[in-house]
Protein backbone atom coordinates (compact mmCIF):
# COMPACT_ATOMS: atom_id res chain seq x y z
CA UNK A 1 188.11 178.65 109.90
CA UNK A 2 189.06 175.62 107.26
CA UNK A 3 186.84 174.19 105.24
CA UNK A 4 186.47 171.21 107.45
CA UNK A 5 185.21 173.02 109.73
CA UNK A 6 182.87 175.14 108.17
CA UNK A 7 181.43 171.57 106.50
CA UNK A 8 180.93 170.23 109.97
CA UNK A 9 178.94 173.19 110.94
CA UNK A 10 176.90 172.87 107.87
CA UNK A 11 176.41 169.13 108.40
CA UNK A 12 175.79 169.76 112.10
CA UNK A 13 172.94 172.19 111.43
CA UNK A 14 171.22 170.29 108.35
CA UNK A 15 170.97 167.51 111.06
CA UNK A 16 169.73 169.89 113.63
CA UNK A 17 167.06 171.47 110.99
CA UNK A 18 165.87 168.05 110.11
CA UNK A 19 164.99 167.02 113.40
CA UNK A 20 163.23 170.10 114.28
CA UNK A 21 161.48 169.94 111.04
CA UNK A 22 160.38 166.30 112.08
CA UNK A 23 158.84 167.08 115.14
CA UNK A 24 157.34 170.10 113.61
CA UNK A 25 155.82 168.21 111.41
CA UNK A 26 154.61 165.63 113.88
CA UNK A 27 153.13 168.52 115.91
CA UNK A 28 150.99 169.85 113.55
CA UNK A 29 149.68 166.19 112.51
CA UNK A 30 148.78 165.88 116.25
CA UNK A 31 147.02 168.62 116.51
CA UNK A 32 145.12 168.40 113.22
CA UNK A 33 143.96 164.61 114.66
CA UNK A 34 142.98 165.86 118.00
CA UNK A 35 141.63 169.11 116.01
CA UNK A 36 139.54 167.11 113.94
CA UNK A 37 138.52 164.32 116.92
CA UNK A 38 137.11 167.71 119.02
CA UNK A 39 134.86 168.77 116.12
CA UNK A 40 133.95 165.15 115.27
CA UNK A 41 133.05 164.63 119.24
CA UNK A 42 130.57 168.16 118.89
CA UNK A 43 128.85 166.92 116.03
């Protein structure tokens, strides 16, 4: 492989591990809120 290839697929997956890590992220924020609105409702 050259080099400018093996950057692409390094670029390609940083963008691809980003993204993932953004909805992750947004995931676990939802589900803390609606965590949190659950136990707030039972009290």
């Amino acid at each position: 492989m050259a080099k400018e290839e093996i950057k692409k697929l390094v670029e390609d997956s940083k963008k691809q591990l980003d993204l993932e890590y953004e909805n992750f992220a947004k995931s676990i924020k939802n589900d803390l809120a609606s965590f949190k609105k659950k136990t707030l409702d039972r009290i």
